[in-house]
N, C-alpha and C. Protein backbone atom coordinates (compact mmCIF):
# COMPACT_ATOMS: atom_id res chain seq x y z
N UNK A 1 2.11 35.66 -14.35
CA UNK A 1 3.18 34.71 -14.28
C UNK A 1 4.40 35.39 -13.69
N UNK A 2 5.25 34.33 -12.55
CA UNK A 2 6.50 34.89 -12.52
C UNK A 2 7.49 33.88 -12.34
N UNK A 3 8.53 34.35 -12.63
CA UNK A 3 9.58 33.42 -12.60
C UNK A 3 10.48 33.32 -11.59
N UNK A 4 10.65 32.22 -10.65
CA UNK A 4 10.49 32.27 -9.86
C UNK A 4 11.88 31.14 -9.20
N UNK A 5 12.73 31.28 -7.99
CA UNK A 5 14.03 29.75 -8.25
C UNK A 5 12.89 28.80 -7.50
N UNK A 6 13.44 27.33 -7.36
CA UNK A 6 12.70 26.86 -6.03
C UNK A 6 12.38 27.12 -4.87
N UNK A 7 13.76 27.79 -4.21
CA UNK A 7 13.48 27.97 -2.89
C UNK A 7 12.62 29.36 -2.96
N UNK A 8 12.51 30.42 -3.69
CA UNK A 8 11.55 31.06 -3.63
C UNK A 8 10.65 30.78 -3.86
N UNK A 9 9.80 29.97 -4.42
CA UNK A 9 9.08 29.87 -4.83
C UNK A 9 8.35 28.63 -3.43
N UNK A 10 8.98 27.91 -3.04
CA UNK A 10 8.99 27.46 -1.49
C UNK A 10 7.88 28.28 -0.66
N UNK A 11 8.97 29.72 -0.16
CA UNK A 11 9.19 30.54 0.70
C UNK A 11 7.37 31.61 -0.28
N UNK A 12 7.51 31.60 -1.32
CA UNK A 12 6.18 32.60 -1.23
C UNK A 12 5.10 31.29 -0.98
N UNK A 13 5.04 29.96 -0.93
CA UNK A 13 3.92 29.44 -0.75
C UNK A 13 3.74 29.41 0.73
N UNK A 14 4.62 29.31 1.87
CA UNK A 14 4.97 29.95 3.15
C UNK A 14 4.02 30.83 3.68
N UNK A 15 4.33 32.37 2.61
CA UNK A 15 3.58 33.46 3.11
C UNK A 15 2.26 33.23 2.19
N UNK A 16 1.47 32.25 1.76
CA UNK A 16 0.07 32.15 0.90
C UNK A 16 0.44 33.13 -0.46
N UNK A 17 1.43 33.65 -0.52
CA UNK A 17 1.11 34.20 -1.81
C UNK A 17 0.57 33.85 -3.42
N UNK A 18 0.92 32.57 -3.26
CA UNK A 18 0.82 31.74 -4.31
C UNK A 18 0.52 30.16 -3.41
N UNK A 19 -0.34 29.16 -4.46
CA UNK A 19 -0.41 27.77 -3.94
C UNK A 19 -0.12 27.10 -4.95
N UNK A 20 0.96 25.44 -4.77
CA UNK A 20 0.62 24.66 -5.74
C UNK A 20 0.48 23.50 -5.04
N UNK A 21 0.29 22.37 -5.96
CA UNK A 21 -0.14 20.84 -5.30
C UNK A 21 0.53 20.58 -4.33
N UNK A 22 0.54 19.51 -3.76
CA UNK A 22 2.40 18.52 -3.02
C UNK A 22 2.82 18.07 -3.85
N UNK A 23 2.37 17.86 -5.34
CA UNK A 23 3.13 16.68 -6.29
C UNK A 23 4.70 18.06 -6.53
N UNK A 24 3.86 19.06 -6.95
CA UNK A 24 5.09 19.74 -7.34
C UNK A 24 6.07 20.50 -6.33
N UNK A 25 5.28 20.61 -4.87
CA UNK A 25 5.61 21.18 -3.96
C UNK A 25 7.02 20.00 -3.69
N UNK A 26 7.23 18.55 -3.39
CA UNK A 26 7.98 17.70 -3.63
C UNK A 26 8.88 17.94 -5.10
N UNK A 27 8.24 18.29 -5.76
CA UNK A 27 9.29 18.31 -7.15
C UNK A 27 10.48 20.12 -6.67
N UNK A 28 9.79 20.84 -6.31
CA UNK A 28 10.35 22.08 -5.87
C UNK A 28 11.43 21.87 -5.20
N UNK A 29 11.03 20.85 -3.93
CA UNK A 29 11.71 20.56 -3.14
C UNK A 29 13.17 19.69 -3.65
N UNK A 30 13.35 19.03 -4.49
CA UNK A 30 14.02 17.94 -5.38
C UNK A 30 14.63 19.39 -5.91
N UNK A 31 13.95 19.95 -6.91
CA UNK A 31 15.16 21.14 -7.56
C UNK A 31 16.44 21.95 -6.70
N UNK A 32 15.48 21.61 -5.22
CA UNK A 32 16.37 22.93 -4.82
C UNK A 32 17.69 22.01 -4.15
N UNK A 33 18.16 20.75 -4.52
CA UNK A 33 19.49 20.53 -4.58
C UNK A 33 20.25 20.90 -5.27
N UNK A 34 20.09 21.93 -6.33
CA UNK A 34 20.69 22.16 -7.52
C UNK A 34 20.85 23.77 -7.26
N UNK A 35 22.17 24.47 -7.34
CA UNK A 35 22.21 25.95 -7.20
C UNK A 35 21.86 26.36 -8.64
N UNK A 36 22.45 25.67 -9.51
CA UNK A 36 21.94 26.34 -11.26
C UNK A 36 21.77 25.39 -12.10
N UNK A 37 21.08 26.04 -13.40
CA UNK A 37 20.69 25.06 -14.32
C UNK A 37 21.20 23.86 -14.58
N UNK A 38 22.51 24.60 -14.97
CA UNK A 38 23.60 24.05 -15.10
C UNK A 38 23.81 22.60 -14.22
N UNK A 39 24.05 22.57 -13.33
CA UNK A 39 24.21 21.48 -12.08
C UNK A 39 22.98 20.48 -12.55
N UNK A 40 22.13 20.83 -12.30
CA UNK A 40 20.48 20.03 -12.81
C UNK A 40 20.75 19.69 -14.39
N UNK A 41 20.77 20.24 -15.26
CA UNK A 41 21.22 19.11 -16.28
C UNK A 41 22.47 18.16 -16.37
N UNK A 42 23.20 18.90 -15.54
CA UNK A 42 24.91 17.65 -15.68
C UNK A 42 24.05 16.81 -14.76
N UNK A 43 23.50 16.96 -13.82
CA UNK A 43 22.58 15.27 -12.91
C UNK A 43 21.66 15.07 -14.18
N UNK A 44 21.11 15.53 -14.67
CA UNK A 44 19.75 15.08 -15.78
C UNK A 44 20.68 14.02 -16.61
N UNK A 45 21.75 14.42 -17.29
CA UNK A 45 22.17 13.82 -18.36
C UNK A 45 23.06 12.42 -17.08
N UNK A 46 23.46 12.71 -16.13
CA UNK A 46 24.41 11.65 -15.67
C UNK A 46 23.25 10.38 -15.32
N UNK A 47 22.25 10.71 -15.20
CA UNK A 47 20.64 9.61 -14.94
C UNK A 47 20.22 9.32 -15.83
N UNK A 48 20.17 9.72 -16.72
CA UNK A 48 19.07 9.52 -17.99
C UNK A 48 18.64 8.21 -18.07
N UNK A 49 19.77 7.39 -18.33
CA UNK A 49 19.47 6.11 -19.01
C UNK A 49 19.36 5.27 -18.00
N UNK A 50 19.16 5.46 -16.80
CA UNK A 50 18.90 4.76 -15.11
C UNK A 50 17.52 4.00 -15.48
N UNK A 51 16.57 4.44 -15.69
CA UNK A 51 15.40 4.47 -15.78
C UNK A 51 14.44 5.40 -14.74
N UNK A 52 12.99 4.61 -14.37
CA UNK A 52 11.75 5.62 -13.38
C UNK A 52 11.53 4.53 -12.99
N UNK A 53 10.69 4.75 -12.33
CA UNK A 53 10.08 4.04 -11.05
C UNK A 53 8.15 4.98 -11.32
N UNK A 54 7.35 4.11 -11.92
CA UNK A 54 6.14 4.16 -11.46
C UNK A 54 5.11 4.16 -10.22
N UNK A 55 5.36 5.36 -9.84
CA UNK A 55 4.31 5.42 -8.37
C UNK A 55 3.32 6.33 -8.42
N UNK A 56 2.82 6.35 -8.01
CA UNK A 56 1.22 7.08 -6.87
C UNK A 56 1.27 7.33 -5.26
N UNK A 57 0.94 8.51 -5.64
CA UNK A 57 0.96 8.61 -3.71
C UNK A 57 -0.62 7.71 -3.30
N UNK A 58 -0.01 7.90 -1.97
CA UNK A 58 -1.48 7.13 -1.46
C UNK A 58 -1.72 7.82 -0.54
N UNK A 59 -3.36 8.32 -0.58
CA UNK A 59 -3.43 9.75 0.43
C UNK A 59 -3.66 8.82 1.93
N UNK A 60 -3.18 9.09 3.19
CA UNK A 60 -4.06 8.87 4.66
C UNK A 60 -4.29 9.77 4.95
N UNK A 61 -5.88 9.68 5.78
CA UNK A 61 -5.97 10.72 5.98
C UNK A 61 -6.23 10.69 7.83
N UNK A 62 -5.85 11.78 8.23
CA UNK A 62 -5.94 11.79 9.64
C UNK A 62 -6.90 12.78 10.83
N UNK A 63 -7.25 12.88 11.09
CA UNK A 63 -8.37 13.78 12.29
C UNK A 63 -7.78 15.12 11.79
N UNK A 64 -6.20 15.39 12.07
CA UNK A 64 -5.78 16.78 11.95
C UNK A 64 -5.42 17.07 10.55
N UNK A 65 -4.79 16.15 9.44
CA UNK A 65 -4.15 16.36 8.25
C UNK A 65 -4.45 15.42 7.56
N UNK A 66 -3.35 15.14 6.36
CA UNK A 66 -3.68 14.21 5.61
C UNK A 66 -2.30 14.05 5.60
N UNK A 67 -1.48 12.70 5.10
CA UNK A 67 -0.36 12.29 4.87
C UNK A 67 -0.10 11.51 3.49
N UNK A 68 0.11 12.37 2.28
CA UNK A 68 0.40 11.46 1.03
C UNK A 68 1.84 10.69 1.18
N UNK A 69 1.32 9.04 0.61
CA UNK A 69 2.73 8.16 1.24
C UNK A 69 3.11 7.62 0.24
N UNK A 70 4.30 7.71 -0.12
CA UNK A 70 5.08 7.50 -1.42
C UNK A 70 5.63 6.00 -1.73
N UNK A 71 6.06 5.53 -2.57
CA UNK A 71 6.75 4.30 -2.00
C UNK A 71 7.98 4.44 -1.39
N UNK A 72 8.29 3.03 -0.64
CA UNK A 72 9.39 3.09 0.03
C UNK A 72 8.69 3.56 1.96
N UNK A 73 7.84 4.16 1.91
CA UNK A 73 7.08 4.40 3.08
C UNK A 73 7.08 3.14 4.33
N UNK A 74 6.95 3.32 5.22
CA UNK A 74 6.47 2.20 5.98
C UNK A 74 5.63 2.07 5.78
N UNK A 75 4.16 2.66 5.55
CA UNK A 75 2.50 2.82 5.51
C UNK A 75 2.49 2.85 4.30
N UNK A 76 3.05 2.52 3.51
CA UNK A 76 3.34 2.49 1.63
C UNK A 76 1.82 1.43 1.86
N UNK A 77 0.89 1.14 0.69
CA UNK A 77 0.37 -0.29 1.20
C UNK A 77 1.42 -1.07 0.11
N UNK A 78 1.04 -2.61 0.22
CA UNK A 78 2.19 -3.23 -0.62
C UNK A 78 1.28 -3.31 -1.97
N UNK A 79 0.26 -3.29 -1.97
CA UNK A 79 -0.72 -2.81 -3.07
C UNK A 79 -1.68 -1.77 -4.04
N UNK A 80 -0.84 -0.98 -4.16
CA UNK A 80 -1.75 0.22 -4.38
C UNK A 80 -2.13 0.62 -5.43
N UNK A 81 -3.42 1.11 -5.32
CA UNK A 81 -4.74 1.25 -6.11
C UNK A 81 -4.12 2.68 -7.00
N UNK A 82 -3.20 2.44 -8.05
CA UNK A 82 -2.88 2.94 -9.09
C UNK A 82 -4.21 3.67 -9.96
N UNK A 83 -4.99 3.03 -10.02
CA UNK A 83 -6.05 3.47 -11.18
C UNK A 83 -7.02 3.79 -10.40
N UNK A 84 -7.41 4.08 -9.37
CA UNK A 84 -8.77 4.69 -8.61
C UNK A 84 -9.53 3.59 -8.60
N UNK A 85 -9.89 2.91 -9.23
CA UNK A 85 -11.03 1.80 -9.15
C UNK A 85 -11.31 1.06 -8.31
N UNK A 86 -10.47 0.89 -7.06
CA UNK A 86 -10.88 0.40 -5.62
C UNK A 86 -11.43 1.35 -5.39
N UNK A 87 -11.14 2.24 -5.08
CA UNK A 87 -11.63 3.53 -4.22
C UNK A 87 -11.22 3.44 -2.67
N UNK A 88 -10.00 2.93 -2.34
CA UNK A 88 -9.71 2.75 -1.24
C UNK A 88 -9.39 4.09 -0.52
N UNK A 89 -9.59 3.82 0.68
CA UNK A 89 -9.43 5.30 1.02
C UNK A 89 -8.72 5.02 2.76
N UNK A 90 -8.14 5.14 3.07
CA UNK A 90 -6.74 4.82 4.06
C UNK A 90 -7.43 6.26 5.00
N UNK A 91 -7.37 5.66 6.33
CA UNK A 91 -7.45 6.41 7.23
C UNK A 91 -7.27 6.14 8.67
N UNK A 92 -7.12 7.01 9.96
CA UNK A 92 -6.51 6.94 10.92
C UNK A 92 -7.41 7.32 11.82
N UNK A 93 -7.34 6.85 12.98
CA UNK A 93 -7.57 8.03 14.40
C UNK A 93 -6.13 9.05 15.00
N UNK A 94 -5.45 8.40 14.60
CA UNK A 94 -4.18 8.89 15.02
C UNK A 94 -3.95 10.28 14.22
N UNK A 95 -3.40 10.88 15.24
CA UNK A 95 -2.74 12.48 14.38
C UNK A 95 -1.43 12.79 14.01
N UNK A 96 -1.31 13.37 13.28
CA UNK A 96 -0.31 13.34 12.25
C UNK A 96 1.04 13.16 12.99
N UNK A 97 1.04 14.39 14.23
CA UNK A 97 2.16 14.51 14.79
C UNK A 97 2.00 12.78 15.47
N UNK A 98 1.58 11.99 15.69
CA UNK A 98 1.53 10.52 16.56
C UNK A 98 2.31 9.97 15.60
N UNK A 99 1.91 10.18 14.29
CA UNK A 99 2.57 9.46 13.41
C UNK A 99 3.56 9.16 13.00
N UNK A 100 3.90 10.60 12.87
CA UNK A 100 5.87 11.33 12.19
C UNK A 100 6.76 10.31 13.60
N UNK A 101 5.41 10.86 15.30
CA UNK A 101 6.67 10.48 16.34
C UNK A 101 6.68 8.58 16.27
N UNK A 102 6.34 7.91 15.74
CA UNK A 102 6.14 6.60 16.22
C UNK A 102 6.71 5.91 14.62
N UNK A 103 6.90 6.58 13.54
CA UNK A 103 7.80 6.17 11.82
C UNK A 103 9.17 6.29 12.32
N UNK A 104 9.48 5.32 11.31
CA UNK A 104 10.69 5.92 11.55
C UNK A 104 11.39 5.48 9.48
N UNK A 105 10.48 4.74 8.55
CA UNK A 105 11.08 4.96 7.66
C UNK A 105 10.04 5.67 6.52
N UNK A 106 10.45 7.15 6.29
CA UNK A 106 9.28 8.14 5.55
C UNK A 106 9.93 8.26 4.24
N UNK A 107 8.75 8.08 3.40
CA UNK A 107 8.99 8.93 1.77
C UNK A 107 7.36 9.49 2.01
N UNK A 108 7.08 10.63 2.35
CA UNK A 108 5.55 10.90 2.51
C UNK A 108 5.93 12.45 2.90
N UNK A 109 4.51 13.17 2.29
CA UNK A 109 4.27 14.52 2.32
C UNK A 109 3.15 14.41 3.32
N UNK A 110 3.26 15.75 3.99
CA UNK A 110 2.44 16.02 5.54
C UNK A 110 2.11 17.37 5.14
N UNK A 111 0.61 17.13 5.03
CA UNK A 111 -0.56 17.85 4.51
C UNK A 111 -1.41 18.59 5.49
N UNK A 112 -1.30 19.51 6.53
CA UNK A 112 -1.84 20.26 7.39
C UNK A 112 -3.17 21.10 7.16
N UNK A 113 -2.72 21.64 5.98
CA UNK A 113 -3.94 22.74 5.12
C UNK A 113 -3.22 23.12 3.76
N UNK A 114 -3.85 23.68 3.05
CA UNK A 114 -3.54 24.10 1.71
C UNK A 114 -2.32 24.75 1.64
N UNK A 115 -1.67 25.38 2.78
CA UNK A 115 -0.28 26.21 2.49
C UNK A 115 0.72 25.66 3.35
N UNK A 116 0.35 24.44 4.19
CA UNK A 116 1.02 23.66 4.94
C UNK A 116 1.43 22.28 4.84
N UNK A 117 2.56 22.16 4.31
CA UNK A 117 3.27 21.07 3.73
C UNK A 117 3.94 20.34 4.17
N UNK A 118 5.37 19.57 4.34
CA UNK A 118 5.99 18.90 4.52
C UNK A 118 7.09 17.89 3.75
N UNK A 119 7.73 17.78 3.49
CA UNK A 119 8.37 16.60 2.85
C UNK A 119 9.28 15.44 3.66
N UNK A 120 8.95 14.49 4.04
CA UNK A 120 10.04 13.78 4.55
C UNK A 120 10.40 12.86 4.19
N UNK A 121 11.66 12.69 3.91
CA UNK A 121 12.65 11.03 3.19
C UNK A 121 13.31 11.12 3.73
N UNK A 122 13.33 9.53 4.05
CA UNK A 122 14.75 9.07 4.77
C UNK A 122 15.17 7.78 4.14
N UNK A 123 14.41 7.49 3.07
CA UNK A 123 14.92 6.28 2.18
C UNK A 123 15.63 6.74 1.08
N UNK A 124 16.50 5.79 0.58
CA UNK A 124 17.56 6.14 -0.54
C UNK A 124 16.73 5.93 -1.91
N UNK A 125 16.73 6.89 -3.06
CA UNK A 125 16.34 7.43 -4.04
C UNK A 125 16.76 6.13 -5.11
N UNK A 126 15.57 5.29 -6.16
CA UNK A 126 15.64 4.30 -6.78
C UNK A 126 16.43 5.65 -8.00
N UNK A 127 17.14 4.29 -9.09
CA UNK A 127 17.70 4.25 -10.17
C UNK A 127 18.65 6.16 -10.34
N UNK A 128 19.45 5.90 -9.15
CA UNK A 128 20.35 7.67 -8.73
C UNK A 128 19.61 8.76 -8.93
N UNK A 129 18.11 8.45 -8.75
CA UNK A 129 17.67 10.07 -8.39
C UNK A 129 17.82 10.55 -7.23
N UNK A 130 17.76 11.85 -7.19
CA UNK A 130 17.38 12.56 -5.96
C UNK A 130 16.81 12.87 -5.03
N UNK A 131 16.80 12.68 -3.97
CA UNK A 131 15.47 12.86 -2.95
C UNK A 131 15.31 14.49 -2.78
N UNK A 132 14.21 15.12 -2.53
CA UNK A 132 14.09 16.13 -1.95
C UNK A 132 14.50 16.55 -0.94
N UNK A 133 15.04 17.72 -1.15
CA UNK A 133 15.60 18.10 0.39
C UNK A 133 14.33 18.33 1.30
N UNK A 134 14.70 17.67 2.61
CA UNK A 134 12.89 18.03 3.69
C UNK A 134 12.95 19.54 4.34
N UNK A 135 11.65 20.15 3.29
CA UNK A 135 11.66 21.09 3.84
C UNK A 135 10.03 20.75 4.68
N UNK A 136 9.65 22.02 4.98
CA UNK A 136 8.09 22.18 5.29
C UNK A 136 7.73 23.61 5.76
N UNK A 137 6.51 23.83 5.80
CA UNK A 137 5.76 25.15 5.49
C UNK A 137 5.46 25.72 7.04
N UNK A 138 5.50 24.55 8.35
CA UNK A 138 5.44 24.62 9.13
C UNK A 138 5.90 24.62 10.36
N UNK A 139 5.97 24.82 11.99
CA UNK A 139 7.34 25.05 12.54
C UNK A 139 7.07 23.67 13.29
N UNK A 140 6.73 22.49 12.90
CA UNK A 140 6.52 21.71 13.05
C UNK A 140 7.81 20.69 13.38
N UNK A 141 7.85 19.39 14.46
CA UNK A 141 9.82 19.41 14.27
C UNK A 141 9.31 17.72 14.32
N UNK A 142 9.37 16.57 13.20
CA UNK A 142 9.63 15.57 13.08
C UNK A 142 10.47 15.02 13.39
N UNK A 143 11.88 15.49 13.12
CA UNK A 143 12.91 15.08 13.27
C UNK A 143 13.87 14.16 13.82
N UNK A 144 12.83 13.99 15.22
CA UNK A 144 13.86 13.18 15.88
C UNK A 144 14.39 12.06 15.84
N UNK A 145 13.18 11.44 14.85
CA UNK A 145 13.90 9.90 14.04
C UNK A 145 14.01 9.91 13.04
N UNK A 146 14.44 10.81 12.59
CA UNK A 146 15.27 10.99 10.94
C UNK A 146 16.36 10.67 11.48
């Protein structure tokens, strides 16, 4: 075990030293608006009583990657299979980079390979949470319609 801030902990999944999901790789990403504890609980306590928002990503998957799509997504579906029991399974011919260039409103993680990530939001955060800051693992440049 080590202890570790966000953005390091970012930066060693970068160099493979360590791997974790996208669920938390997105949550990492969310901490690292915060320089200290401190800051992150004065937001914890100023939200509290906001409420959550119940979601599931919804994986697509694409020739080159995979793209987990959050709500708020354009490619969100307006129905999604919360409990597995469809077994729906969302997929493309299109490649990832076709994708990022032709969106233009993202809450979705961009899934390359196991140490290659992504985060992108450009929608505003339900009941004053935070969005993640967009980082990614790769020199990959979405950007231009953010």
């Amino acid at each position: 075990f080590q202890w570790s801030s966000p953005p390091e902990a970012i930066e060693r999944l970068k160099s493979q030293e360590i791997w974790f999901p996208p669920p938390q790789f997105y949550e990492f990403c969310r901490l690292c608006n915060f320089s200290s504890l401190r800051e992150l609980r004065k937001f914890s306590s100023a939200r509290a009583l906001e409420g959550c928002e119940h979601w599931m990503p919804v994986m697509l998957s694409a020739p080159d990657g995979f793209i987990q799509l959050l709500p708020g997504d354009e490619l969100y579906p307006e129905d999604p299979d919360y409990t597995g029991e469809k077994k729906i399974i969302m997929s493309t011919d299109k490649k990832v980079e076709d994708l990022m260039k032709e969106g233009g409103i993202f809450h979705r993680i961009v899934i390359k390979n196991i140490n290659d990530l992504a985060v992108y939001v450009n929608i505003q955060a339900k009941y004053k949470h935070i969005n993640p800051l967009m980082m990614k693992c790769d020199n990959s440049d979405y950007n231009s319609r953010l």
